[in-house]
N, C-alpha and C. Protein backbone atom coordinates (compact mmCIF):
# COMPACT_ATOMS: atom_id res chain seq x y z
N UNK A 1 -5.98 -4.25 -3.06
CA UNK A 1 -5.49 -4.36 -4.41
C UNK A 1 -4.62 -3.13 -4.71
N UNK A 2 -3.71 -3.08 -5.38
CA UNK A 2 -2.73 -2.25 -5.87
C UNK A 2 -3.75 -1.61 -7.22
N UNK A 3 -3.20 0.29 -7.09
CA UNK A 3 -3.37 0.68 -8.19
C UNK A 3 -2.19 0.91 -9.38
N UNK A 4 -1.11 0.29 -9.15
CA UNK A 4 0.18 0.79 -9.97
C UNK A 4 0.08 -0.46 -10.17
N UNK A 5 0.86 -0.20 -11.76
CA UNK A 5 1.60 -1.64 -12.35
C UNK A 5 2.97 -2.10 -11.62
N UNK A 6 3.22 -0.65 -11.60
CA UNK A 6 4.94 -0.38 -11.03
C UNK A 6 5.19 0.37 -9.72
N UNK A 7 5.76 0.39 -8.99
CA UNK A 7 6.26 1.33 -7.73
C UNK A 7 7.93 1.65 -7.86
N UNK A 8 8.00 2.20 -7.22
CA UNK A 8 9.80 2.68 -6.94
C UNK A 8 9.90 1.55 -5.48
N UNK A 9 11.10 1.70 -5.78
CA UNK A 9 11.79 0.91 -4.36
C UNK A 9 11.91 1.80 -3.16
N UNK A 10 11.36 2.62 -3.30
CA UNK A 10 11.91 3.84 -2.00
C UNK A 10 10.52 4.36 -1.55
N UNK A 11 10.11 4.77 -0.50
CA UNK A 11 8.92 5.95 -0.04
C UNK A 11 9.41 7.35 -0.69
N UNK A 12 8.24 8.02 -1.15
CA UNK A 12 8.22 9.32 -1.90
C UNK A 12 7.97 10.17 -0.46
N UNK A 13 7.31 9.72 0.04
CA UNK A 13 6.42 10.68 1.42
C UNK A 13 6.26 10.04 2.99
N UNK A 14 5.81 10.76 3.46
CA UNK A 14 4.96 10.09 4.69
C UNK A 14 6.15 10.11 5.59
N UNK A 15 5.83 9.21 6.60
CA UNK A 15 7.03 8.76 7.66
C UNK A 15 8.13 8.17 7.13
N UNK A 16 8.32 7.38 6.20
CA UNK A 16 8.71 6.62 5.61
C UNK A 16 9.78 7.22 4.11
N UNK A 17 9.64 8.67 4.22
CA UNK A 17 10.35 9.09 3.47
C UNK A 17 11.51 8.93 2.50
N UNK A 18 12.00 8.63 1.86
CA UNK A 18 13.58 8.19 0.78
C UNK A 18 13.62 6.75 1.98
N UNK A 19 13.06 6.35 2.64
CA UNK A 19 13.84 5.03 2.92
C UNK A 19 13.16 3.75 1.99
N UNK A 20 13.98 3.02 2.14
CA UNK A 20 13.94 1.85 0.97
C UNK A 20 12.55 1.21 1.31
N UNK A 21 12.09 0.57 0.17
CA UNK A 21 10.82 -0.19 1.14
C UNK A 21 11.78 -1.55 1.89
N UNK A 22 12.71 -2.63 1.25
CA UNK A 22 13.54 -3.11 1.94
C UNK A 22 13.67 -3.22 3.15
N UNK A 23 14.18 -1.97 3.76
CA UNK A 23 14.53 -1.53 5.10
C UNK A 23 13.22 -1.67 6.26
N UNK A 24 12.02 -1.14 5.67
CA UNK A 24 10.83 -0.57 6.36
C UNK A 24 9.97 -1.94 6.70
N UNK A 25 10.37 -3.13 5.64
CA UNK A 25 9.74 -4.58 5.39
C UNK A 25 11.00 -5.16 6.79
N UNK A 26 12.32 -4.89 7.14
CA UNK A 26 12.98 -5.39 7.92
C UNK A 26 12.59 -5.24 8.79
N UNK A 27 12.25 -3.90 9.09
CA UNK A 27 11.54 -2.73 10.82
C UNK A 27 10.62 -3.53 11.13
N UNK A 28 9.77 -3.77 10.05
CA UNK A 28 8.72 -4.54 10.92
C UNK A 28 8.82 -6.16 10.92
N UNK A 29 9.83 -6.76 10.44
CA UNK A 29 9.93 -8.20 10.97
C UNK A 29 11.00 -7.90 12.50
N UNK A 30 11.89 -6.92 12.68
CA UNK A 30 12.30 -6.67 14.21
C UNK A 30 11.61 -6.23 14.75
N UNK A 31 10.45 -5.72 14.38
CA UNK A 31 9.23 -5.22 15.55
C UNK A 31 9.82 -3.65 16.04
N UNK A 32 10.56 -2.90 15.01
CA UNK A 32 10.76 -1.44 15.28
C UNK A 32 9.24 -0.41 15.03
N UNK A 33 8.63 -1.65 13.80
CA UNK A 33 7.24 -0.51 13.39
C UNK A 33 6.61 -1.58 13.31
N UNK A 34 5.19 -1.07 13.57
CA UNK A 34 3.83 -2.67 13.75
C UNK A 34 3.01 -2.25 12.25
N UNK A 35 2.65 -2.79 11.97
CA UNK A 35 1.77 -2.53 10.85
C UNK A 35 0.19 -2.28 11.13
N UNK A 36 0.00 -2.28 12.52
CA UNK A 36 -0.99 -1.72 12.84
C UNK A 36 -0.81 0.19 12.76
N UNK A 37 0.47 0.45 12.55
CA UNK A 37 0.90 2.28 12.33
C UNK A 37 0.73 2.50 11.19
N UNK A 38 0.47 1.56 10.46
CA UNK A 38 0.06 2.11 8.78
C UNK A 38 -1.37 1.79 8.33
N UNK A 39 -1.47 2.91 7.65
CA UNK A 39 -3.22 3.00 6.92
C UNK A 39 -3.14 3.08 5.68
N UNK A 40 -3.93 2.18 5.27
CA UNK A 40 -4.09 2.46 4.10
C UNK A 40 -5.57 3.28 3.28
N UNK A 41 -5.27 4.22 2.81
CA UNK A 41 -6.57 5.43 1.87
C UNK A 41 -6.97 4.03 1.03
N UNK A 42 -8.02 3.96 0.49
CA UNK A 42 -8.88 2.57 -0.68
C UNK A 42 -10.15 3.23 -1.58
N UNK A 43 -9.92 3.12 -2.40
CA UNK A 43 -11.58 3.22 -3.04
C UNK A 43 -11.90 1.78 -3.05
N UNK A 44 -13.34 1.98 -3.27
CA UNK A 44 -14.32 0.57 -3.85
C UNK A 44 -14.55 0.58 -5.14
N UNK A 45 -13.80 -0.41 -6.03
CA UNK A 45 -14.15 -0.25 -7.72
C UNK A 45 -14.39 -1.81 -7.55
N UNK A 46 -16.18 -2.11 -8.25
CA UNK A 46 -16.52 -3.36 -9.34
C UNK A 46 -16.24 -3.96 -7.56
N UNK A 47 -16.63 -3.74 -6.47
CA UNK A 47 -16.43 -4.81 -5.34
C UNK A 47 -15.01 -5.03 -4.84
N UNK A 48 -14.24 -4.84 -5.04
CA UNK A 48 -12.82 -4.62 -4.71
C UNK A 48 -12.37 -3.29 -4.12
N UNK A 49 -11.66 -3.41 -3.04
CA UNK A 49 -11.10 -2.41 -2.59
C UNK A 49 -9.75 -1.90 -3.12
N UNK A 50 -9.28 -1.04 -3.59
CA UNK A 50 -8.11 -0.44 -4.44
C UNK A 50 -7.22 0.90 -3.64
N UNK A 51 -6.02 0.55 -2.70
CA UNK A 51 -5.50 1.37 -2.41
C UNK A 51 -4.84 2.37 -3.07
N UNK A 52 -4.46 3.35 -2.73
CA UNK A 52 -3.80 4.53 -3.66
C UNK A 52 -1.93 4.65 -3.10
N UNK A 53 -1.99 4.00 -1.78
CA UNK A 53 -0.65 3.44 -1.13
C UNK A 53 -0.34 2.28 -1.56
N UNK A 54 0.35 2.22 -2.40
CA UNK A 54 0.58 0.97 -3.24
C UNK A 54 1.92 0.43 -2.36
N UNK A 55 3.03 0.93 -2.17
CA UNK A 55 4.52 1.14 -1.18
C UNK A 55 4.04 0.58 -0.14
N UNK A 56 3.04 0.91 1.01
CA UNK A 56 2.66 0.39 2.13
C UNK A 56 2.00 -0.59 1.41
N UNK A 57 1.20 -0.98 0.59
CA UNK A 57 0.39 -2.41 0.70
C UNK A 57 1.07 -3.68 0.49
N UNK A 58 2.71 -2.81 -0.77
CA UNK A 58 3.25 -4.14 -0.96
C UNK A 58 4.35 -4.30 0.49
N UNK A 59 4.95 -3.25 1.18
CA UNK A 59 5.36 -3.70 2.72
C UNK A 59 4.77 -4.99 3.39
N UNK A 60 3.53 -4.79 3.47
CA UNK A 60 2.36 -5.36 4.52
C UNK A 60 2.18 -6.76 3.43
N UNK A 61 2.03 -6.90 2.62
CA UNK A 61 1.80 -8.17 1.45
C UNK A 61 3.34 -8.82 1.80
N UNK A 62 4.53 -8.51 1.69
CA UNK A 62 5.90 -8.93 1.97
C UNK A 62 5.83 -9.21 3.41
N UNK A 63 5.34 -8.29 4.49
CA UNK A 63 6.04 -8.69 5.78
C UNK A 63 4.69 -10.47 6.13
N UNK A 64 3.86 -10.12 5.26
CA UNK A 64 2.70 -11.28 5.86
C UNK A 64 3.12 -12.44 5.41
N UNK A 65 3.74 -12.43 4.48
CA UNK A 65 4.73 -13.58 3.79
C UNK A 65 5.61 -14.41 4.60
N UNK A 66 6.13 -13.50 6.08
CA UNK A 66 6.71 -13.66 7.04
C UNK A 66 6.38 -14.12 8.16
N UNK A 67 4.97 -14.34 8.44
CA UNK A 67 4.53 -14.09 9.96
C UNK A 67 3.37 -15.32 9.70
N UNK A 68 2.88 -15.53 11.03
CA UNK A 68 1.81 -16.48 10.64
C UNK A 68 0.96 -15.88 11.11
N UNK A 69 0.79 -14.96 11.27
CA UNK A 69 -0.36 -14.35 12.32
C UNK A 69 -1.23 -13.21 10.75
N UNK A 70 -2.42 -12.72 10.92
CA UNK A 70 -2.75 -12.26 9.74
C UNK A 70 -2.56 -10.91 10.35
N UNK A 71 -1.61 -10.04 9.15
CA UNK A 71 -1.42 -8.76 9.58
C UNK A 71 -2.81 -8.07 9.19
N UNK A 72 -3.02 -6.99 10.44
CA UNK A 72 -4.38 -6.14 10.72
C UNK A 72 -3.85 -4.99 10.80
N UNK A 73 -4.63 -4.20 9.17
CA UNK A 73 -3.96 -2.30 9.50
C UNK A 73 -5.41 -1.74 8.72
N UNK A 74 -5.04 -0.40 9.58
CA UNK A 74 -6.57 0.30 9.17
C UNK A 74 -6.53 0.88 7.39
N UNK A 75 -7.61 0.93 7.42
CA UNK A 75 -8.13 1.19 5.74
C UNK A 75 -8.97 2.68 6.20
N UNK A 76 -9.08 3.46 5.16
CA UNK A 76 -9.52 4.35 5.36
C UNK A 76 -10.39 4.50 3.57
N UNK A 77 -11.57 4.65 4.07
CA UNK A 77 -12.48 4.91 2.35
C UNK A 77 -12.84 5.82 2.71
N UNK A 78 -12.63 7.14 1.83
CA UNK A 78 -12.94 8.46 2.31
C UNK A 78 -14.33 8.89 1.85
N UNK A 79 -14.82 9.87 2.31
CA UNK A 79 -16.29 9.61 2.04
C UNK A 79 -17.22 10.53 0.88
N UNK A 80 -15.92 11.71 1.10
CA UNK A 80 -16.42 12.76 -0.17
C UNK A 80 -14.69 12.38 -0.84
N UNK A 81 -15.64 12.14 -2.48
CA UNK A 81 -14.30 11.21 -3.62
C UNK A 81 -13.68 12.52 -4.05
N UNK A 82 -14.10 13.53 -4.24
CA UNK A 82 -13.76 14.28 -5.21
C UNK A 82 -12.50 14.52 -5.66
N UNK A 83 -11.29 14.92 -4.80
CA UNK A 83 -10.81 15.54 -5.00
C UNK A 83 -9.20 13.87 -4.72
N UNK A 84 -9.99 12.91 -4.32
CA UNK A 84 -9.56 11.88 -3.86
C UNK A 84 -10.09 10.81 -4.62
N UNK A 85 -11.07 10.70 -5.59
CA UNK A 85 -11.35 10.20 -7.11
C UNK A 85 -10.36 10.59 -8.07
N UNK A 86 -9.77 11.78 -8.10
CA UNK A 86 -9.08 12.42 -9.18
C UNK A 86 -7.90 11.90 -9.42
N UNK A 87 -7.26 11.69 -7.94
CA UNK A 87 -5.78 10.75 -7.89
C UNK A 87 -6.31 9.62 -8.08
N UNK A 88 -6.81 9.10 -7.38
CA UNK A 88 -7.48 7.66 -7.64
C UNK A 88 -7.27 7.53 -9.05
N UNK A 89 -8.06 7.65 -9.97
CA UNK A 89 -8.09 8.04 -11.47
C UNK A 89 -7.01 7.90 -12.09
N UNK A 90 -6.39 9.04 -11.33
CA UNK A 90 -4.80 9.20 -11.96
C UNK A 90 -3.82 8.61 -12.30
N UNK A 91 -4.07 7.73 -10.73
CA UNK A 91 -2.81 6.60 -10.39
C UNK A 91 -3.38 5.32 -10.74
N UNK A 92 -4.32 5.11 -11.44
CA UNK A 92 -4.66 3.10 -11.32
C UNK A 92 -4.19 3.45 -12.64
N UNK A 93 -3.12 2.49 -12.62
CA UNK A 93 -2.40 1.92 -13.87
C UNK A 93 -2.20 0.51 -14.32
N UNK A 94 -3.22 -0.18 -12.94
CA UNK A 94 -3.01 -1.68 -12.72
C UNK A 94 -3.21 -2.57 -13.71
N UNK A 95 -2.61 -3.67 -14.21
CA UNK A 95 -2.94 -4.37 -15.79
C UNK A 95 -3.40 -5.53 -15.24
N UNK A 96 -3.55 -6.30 -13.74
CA UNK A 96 -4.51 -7.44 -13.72
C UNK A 96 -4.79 -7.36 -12.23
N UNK A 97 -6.01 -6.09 -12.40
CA UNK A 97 -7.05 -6.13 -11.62
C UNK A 97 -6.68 -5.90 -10.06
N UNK A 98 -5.09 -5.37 -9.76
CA UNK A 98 -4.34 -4.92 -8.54
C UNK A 98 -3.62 -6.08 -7.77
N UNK A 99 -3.95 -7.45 -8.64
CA UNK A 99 -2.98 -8.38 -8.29
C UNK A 99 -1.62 -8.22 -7.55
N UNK A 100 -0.99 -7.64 -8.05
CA UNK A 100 0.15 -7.64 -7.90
C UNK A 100 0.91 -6.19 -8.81
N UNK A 101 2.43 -6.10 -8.10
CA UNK A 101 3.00 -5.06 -8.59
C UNK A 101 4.38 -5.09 -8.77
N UNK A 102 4.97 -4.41 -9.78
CA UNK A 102 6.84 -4.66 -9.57
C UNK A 102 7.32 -3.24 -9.26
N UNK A 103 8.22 -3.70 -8.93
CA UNK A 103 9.39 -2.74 -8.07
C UNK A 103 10.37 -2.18 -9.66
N UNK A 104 10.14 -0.93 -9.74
CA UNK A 104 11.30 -0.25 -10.72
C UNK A 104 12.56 -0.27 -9.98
């Protein structure tokens, strides 16, 4: 589930830096990047899992749209929240429950 209502069209960080998500959703329908190379960080809220990589989840939600095969990428639930609750916190801005998200 997504914690943003909204995302940018671009990566802020990571490998994936200023490139478009666009581009990164193309890479992996040519098979330049597998989506087994991306992880996604998650808390558990109310039984639902809630990533804090919102950019990679909607990649992986778009490229599966594509493929018939079910895309498989690691999740990571970290185990001490603290300091990783706080962003968590920070960033869920989600208005129905991480459904879904739009692109600014």
């Amino acid at each position: 589930k997504f914690t943003h209502r909204a995302i940018s069209s671009t990566f802020g960080g990571g490998v994936h830096k200023d490139q478009p998500i666009a581009s990164t959703i193309e890479a992996l329908e040519r098979g330049e990047v597998t989506a087994e190379s991306f992880e996604l960080v998650c808390a558990r809220l109310d039984g639902r899992l809630y990533s804090i990589n919102n950019r990679r989840l909607f990649v992986l939600r778009e490229f599966q749209k594509h493929i018939s095969e079910v895309v498989q990428v690691r999740e990571r639930i970290p185990k001490q929240l603290c300091p990783f609750t706080a962003k968590f916190m920070g960033a869920c801005d989600t208005t129905n429950l991480g459904e879904s998200v739009e692109l600014r």
